[in-house]
C-alpha atoms as a PDB file:
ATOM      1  CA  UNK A   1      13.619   9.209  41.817  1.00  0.00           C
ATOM      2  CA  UNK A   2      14.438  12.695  40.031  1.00  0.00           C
ATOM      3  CA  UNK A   3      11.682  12.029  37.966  1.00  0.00           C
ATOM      4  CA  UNK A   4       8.613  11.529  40.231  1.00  0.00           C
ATOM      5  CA  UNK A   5       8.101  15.681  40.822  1.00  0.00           C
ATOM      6  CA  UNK A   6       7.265  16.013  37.070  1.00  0.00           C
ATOM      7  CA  UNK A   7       4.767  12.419  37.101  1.00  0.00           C
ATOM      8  CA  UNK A   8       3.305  14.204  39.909  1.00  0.00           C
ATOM      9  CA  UNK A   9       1.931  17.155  38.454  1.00  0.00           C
ATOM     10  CA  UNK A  10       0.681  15.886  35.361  1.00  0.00           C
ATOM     11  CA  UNK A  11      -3.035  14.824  36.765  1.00  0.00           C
ATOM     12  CA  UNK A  12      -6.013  16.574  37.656  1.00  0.00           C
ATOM     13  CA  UNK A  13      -5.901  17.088  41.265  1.00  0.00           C
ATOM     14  CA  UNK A  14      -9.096  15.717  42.885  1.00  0.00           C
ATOM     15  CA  UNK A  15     -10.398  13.712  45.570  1.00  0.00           C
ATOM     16  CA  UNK A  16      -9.538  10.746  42.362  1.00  0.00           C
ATOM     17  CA  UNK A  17      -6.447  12.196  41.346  1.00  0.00           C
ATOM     18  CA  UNK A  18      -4.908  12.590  44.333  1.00  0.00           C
ATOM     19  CA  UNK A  19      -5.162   9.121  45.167  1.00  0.00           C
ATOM     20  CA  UNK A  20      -3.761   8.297  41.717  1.00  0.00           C
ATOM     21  CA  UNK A  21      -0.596  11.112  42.357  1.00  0.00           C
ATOM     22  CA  UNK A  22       0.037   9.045  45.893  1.00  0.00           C
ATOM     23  CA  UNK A  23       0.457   5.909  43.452  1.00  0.00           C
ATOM     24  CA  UNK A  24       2.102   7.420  40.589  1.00  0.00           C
ATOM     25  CA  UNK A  25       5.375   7.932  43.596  1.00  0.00           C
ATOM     26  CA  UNK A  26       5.763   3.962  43.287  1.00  0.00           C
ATOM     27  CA  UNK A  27       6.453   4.459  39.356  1.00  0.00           C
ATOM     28  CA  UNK A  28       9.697   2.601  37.764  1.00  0.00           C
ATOM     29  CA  UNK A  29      12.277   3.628  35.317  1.00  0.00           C
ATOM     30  CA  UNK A  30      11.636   2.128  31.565  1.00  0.00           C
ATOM     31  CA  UNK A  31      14.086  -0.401  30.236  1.00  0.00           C
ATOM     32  CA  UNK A  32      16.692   1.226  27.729  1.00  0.00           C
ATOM     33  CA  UNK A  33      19.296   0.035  25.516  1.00  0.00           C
ATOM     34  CA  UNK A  34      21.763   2.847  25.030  1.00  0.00           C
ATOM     35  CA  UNK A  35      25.015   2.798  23.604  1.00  0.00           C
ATOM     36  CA  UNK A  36      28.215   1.605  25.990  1.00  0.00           C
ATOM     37  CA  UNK A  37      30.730   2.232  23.371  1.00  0.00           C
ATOM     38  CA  UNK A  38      31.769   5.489  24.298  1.00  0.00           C
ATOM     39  CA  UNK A  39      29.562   6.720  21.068  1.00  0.00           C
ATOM     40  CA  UNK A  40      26.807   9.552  21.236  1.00  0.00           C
ATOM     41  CA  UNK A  41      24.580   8.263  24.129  1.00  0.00           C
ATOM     42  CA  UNK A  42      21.852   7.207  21.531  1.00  0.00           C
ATOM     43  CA  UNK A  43      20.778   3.799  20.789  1.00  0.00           C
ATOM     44  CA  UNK A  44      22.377   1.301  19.138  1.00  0.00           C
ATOM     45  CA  UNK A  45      20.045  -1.396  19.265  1.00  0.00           C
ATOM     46  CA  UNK A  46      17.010  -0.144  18.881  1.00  0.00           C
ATOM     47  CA  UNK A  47      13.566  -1.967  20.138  1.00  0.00           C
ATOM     48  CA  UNK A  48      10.320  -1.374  18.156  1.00  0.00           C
ATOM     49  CA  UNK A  49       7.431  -2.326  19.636  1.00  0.00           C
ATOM     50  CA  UNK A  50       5.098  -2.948  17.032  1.00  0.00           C
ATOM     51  CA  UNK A  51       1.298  -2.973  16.834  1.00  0.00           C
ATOM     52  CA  UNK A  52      -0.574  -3.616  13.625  1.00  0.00           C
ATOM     53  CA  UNK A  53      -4.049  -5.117  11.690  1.00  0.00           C
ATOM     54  CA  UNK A  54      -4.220  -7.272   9.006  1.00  0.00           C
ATOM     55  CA  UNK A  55      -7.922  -7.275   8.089  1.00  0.00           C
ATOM     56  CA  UNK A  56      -9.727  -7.441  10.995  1.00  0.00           C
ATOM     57  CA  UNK A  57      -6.412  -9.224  12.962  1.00  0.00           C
ATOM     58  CA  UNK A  58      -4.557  -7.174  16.054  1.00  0.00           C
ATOM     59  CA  UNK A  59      -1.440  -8.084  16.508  1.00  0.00           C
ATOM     60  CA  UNK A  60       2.215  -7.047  18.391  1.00  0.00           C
ATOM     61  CA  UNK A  61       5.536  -8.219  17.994  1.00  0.00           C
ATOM     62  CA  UNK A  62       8.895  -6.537  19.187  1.00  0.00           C
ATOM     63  CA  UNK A  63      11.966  -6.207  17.069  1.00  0.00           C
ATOM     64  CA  UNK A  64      15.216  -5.625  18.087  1.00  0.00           C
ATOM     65  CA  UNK A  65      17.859  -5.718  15.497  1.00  0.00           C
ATOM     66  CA  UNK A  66      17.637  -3.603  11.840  1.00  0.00           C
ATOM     67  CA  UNK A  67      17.414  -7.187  10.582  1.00  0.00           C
ATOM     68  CA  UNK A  68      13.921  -7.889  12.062  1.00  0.00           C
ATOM     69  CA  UNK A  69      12.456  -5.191  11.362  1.00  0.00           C
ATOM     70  CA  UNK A  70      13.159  -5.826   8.001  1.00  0.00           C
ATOM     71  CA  UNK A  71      11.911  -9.578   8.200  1.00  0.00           C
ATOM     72  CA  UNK A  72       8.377  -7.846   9.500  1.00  0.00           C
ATOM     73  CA  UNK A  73       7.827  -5.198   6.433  1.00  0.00           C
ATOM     74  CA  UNK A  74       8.422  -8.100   4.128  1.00  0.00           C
ATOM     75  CA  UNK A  75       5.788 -10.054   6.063  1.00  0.00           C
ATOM     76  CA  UNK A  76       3.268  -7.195   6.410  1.00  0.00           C
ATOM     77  CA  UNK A  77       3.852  -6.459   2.540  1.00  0.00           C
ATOM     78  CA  UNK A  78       3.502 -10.162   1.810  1.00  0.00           C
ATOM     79  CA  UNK A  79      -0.003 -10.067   3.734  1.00  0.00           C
ATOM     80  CA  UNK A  80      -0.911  -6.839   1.715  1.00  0.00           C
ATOM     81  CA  UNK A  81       0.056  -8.594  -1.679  1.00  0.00           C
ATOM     82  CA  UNK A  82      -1.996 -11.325  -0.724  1.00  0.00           C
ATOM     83  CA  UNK A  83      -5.146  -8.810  -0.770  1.00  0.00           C
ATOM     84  CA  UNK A  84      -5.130  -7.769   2.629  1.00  0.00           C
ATOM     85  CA  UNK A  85      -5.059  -4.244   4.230  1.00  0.00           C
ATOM     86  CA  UNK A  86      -2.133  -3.196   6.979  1.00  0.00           C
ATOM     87  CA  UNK A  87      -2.265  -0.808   9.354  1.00  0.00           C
ATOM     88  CA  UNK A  88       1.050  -0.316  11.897  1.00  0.00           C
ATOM     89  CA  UNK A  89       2.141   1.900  14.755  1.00  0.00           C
ATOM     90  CA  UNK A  90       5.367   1.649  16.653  1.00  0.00           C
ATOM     91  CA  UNK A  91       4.243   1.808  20.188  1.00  0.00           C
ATOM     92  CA  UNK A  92       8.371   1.968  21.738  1.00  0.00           C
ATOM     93  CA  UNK A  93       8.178   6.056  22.205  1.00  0.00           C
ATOM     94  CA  UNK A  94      12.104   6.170  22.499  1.00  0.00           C
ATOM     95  CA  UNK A  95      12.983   4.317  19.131  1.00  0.00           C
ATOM     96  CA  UNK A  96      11.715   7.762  17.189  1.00  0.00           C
ATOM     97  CA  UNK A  97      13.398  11.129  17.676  1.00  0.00           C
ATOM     98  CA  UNK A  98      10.593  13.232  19.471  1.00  0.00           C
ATOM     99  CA  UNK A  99      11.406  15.964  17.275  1.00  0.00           C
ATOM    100  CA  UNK A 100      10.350  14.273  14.097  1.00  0.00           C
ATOM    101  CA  UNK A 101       7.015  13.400  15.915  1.00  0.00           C
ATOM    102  CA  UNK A 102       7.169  17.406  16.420  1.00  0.00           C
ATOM    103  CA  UNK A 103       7.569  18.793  13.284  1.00  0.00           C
ATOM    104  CA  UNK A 104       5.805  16.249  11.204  1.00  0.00           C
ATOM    105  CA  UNK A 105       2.690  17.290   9.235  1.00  0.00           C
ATOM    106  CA  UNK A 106      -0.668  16.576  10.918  1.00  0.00           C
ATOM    107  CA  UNK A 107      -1.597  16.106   7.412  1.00  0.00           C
ATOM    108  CA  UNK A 108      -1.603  12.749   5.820  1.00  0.00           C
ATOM    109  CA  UNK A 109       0.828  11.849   3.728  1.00  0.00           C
ATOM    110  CA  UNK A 110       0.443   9.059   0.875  1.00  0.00           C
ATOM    111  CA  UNK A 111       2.099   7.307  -1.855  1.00  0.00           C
ATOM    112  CA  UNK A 112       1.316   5.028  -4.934  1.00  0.00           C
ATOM    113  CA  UNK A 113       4.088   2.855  -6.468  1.00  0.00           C
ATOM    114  CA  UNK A 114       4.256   0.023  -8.555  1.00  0.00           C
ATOM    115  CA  UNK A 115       7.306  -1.075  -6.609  1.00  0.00           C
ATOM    116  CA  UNK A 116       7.729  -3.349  -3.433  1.00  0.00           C
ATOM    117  CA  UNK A 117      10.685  -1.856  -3.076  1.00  0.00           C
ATOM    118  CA  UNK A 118       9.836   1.707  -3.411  1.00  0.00           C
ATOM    119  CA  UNK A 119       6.747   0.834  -0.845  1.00  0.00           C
ATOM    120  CA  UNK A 120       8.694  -0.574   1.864  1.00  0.00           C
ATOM    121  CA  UNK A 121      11.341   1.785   1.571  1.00  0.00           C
ATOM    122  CA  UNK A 122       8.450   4.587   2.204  1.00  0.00           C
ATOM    123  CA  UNK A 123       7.279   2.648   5.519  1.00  0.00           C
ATOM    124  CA  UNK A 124      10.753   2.993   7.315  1.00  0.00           C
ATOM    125  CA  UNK A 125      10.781   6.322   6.638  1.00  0.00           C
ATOM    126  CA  UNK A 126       7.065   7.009   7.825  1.00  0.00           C
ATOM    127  CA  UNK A 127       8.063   4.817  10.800  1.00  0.00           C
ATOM    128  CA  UNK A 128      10.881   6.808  11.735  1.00  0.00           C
ATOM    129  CA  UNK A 129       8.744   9.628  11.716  1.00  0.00           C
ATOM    130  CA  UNK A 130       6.344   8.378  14.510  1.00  0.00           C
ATOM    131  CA  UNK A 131       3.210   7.539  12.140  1.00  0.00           C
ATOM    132  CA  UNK A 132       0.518   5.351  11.769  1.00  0.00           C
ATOM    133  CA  UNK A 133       1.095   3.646   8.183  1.00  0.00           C
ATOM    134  CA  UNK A 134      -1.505   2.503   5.970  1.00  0.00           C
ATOM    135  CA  UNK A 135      -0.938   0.289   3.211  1.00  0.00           C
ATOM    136  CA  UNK A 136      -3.160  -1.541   0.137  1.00  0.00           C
ATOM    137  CA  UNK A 137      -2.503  -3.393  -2.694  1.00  0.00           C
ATOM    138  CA  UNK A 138      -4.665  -3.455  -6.030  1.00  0.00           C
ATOM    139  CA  UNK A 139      -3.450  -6.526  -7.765  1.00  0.00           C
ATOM    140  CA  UNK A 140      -5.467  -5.499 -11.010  1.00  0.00           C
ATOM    141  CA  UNK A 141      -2.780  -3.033 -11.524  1.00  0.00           C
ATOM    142  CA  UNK A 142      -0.149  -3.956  -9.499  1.00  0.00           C
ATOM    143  CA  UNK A 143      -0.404  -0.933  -7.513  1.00  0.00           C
ATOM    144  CA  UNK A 144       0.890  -0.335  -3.730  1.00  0.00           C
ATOM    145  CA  UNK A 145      -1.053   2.879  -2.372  1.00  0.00           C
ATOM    146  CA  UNK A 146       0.069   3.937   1.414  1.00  0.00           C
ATOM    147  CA  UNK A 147      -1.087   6.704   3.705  1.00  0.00           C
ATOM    148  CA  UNK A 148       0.834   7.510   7.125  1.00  0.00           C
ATOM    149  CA  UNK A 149      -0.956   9.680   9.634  1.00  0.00           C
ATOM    150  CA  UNK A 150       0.264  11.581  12.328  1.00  0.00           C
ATOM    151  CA  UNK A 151      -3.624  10.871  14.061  1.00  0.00           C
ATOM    152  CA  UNK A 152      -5.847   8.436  13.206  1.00  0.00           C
ATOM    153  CA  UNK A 153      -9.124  10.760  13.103  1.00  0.00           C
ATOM    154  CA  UNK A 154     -10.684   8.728  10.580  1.00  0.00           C
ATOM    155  CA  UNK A 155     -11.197   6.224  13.158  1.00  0.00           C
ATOM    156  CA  UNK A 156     -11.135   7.521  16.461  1.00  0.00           C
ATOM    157  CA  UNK A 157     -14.464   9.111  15.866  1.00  0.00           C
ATOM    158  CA  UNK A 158     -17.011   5.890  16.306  1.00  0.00           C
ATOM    159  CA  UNK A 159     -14.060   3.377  17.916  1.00  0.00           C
ATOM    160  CA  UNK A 160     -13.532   5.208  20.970  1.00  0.00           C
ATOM    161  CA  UNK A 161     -17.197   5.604  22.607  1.00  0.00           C
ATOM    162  CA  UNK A 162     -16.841   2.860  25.229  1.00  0.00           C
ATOM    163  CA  UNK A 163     -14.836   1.825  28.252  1.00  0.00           C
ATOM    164  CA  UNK A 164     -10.923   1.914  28.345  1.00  0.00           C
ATOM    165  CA  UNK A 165      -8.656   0.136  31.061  1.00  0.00           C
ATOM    166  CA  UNK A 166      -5.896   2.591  31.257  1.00  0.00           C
ATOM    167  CA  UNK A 167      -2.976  -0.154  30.994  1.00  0.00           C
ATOM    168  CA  UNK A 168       0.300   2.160  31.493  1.00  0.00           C
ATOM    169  CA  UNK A 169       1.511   6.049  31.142  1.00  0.00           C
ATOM    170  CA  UNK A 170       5.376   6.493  30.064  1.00  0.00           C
ATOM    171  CA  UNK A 171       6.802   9.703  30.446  1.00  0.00           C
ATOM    172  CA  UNK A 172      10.054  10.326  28.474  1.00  0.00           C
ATOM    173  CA  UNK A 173      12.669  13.819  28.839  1.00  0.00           C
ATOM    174  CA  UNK A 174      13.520  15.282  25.251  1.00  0.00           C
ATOM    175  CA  UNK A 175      16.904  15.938  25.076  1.00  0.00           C
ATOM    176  CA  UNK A 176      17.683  19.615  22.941  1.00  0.00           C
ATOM    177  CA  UNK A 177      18.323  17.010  20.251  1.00  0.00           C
ATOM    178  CA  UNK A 178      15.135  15.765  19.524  1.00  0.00           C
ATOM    179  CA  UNK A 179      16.022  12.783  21.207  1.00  0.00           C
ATOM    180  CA  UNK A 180      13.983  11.013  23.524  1.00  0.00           C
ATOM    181  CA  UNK A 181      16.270   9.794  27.267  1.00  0.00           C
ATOM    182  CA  UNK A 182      15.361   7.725  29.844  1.00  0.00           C
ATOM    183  CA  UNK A 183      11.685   7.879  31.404  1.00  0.00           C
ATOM    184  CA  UNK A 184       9.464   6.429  33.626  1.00  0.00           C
ATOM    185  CA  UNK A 185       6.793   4.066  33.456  1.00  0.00           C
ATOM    186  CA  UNK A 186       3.457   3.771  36.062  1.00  0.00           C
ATOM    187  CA  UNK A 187       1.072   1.222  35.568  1.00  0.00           C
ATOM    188  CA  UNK A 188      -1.810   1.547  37.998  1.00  0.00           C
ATOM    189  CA  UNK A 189      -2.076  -2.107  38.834  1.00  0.00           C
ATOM    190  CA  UNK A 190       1.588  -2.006  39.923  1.00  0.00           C
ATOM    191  CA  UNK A 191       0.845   1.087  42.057  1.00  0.00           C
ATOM    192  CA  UNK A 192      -2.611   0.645  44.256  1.00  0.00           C
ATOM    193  CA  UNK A 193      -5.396  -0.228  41.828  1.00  0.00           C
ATOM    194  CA  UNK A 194      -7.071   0.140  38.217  1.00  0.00           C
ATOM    195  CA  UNK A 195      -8.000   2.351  36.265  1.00  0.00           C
ATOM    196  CA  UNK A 196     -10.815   2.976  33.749  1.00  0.00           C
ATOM    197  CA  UNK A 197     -12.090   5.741  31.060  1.00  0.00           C
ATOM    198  CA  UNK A 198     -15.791   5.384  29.969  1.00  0.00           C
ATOM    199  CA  UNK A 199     -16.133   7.644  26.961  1.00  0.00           C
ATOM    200  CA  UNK A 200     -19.628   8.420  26.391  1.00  0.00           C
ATOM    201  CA  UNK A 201     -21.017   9.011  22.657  1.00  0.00           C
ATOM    202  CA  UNK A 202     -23.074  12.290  24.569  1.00  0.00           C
ATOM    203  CA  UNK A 203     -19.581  13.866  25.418  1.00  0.00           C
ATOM    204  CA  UNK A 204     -19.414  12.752  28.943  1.00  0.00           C
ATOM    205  CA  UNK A 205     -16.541  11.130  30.285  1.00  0.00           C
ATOM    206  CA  UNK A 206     -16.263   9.071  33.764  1.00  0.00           C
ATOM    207  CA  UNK A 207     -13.084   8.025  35.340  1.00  0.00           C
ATOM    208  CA  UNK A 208     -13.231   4.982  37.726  1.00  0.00           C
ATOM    209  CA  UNK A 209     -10.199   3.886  40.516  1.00  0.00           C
ATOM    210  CA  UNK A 210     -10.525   0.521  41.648  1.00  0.00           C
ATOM    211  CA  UNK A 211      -8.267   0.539  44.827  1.00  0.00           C
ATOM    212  CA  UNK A 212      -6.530  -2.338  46.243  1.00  0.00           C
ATOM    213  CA  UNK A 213      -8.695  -2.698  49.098  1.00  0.00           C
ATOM    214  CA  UNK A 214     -11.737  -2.895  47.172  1.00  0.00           C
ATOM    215  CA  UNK A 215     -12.330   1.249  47.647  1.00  0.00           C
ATOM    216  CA  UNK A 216     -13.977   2.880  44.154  1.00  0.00           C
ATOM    217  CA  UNK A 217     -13.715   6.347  43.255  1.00  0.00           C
ATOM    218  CA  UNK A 218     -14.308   8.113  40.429  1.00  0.00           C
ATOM    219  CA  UNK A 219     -14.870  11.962  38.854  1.00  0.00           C
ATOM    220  CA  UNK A 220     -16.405  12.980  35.810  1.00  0.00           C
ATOM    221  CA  UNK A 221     -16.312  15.728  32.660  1.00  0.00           C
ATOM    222  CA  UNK A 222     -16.305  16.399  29.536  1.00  0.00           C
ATOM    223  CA  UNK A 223     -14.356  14.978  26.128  1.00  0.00           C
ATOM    224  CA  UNK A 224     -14.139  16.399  22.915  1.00  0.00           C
ATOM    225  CA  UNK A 225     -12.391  15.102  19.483  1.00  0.00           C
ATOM    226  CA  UNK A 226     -11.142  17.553  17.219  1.00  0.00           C
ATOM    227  CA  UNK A 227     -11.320  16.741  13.274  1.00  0.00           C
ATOM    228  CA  UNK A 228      -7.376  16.415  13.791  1.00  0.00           C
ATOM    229  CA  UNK A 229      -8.165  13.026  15.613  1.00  0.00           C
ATOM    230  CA  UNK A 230      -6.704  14.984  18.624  1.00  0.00           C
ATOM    231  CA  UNK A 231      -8.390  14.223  22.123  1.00  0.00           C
ATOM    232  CA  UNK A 232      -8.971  16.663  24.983  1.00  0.00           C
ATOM    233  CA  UNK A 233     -10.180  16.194  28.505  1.00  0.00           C
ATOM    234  CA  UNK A 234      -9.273  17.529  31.850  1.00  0.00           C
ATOM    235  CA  UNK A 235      -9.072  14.180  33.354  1.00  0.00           C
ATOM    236  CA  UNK A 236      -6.371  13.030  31.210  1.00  0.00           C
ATOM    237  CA  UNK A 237      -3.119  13.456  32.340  1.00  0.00           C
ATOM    238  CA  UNK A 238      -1.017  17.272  31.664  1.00  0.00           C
ATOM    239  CA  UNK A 239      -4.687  18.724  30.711  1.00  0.00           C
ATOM    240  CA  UNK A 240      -3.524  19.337  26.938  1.00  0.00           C
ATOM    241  CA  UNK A 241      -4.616  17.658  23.292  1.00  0.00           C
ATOM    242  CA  UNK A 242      -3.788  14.324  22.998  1.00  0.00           C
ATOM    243  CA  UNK A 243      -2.524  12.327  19.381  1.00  0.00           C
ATOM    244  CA  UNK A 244      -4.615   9.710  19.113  1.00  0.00           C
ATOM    245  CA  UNK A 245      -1.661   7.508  17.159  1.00  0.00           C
ATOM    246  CA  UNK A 246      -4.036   3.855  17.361  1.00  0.00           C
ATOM    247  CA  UNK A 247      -7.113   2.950  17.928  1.00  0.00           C
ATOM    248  CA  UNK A 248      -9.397  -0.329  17.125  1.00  0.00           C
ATOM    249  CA  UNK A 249     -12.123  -2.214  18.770  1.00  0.00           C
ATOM    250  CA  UNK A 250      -9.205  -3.801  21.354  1.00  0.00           C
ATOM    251  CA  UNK A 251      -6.574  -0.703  21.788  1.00  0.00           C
ATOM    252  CA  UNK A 252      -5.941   2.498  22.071  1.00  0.00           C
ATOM    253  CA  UNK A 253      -2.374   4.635  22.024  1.00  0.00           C
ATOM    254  CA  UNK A 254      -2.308   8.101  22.565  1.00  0.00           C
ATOM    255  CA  UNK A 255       0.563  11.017  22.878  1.00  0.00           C
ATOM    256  CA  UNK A 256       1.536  14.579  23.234  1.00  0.00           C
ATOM    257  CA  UNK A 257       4.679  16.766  24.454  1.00  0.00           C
ATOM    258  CA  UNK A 258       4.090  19.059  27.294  1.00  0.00           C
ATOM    259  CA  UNK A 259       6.403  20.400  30.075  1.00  0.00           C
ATOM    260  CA  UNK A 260       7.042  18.802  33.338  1.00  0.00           C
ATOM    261  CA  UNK A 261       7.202  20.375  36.640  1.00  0.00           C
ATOM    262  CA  UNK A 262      10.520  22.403  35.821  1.00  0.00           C
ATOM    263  CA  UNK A 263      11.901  23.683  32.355  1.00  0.00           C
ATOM    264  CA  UNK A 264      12.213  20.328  30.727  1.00  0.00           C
ATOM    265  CA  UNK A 265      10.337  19.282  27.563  1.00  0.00           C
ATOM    266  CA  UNK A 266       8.858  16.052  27.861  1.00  0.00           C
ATOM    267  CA  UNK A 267       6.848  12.973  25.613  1.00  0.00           C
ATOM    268  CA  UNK A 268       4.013  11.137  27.394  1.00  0.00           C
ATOM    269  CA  UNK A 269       2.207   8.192  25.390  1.00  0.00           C
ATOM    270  CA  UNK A 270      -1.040   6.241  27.576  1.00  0.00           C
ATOM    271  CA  UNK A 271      -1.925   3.154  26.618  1.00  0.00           C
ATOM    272  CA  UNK A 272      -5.111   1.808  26.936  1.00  0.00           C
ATOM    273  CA  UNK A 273      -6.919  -1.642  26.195  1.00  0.00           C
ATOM    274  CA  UNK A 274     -10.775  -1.404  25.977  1.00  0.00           C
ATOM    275  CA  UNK A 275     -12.986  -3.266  28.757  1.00  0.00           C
ATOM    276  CA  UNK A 276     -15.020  -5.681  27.644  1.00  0.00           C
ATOM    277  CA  UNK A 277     -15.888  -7.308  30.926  1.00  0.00           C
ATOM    278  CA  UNK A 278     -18.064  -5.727  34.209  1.00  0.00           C
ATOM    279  CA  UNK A 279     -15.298  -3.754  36.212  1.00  0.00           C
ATOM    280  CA  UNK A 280     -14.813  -4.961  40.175  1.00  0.00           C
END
């Protein structure tokens, strides 16, 4: 697989990590839908994989077509009308041009309308730029009030103390276009055991492998949180700041560009659900 050389260098290499870079060989192209018209190697039908709260509520729910992803704004602005708050990520890295994830703002950026219209119109366009959207309604005075954040710092800071399984890594080329191609996907259970972060509120982190044959190792260091909502530690993988795009008391999503083994630019997003159970 042309791909693995690049998965492989992207860990920490110790006595943990190199057991996880033996696994990380066994790792499996994504699923894609691309174009087979003969047209500009993009996608056609695009899949959004989306995660969102209303209230206290997590939820996901995949959309294929333009015409259900439409259907799902007017239900999460029907469930904000109805005096709840939403908050939604799309979690499909290849449905948004890397570049806009790039270039865009670290700062927030909001909007207050009077117009259902005007709001839902504004969280398409915050989607398509990779963001975590916001959205309120204040039916006192009929007003729609929506934030979209490139990191969700606001909430990463108490929410992510804890334990997190590390559920799957997908690792994504960026085409000179902005565009993200075909990647690969490793999920540890797939590829010799588990995997878990413990993030500890004194700055400590621990990282536990659960092998197959009932073998646990683990290595430990340090995690820091910028203001930016941006997370940094040496144990994650390609040892650079990390997006934190969602976080809540059940998940976790996190992202950043870095190069691969070679010249190539490339998108990485982890995914992690947190462990509420006693790890075997």
């Amino acid at each position: 697989m042309k791909k693995q050389a690049c998965i492989k260098g992207i860990f920490r290499i110790t006595a943990l990590m190199a057991v996880v870079v033996l696994c990380l060989a066994a790792c499996k192209k994504q699923e894609t839908n691309v174009d087979g018209g003969g047209g500009d190697g993009h996608h056609n039908k695009v899949e959004r994989a989306i995660i969102y709260t209303v209230g206290h509520s997590e939820n996901q729910r995949t959309v294929t077509t333009e015409a259900e992803w439409d259907a799902l704004l007017d239900h999460l602005c029907d469930q904000v009308e109805s005096g709840n708050e939403v908050i939604f990520y799309n979690m499909s890295p290849v449905s948004c041009p890397a570049g806009k994830k790039l270039h865009a703002t670290k700062s927030p950026t909001t909007i207050s309308t009077n117009s259902r219209n005007e709001i839902k119109a504004w969280m398409k366009e915050m989607e398509e730029q990779g963001r975590t959207v916001k959205v309120s309604y204040d039916s006192s005075t009929g007003t729609w009030t929506g934030v979209a954040y490139s990191t969700m710092a606001y909430m990463a800071t108490d929410n992510i103390i804890g334990t997190w399984h590390f559920n799957c890594l997908t690792t994504n080329p960026i085409a000179s276009d902005g565009h993200l191609l075909e990647g690969d996907l490793f999920v540890p259970e797939e590829n010799g055991g588990s995997m878990y972060y413990t993030f500890n509120d004194n700055g400590y982190l621990l990282l536990t492998f659960n092998a197959m044959d009932g073998t646990v190792t683990s290595d430990s260091t340090t995690w820091t949180l910028t203001d930016e909502g941006r997370l940094y530690s040496d144990l994650l993988p390609n040892n650079g700041y990390w997006d934190v795009n969602w976080i809540t008391m059940s998940t976790m999503i996190i992202s950043r560009t870095g190069l691969g083994m070679g010249d190539e630019d490339f998108y990485y997003q982890l995914q992690f659900n947190r462990q509420r159970k006693k790890m075997h």
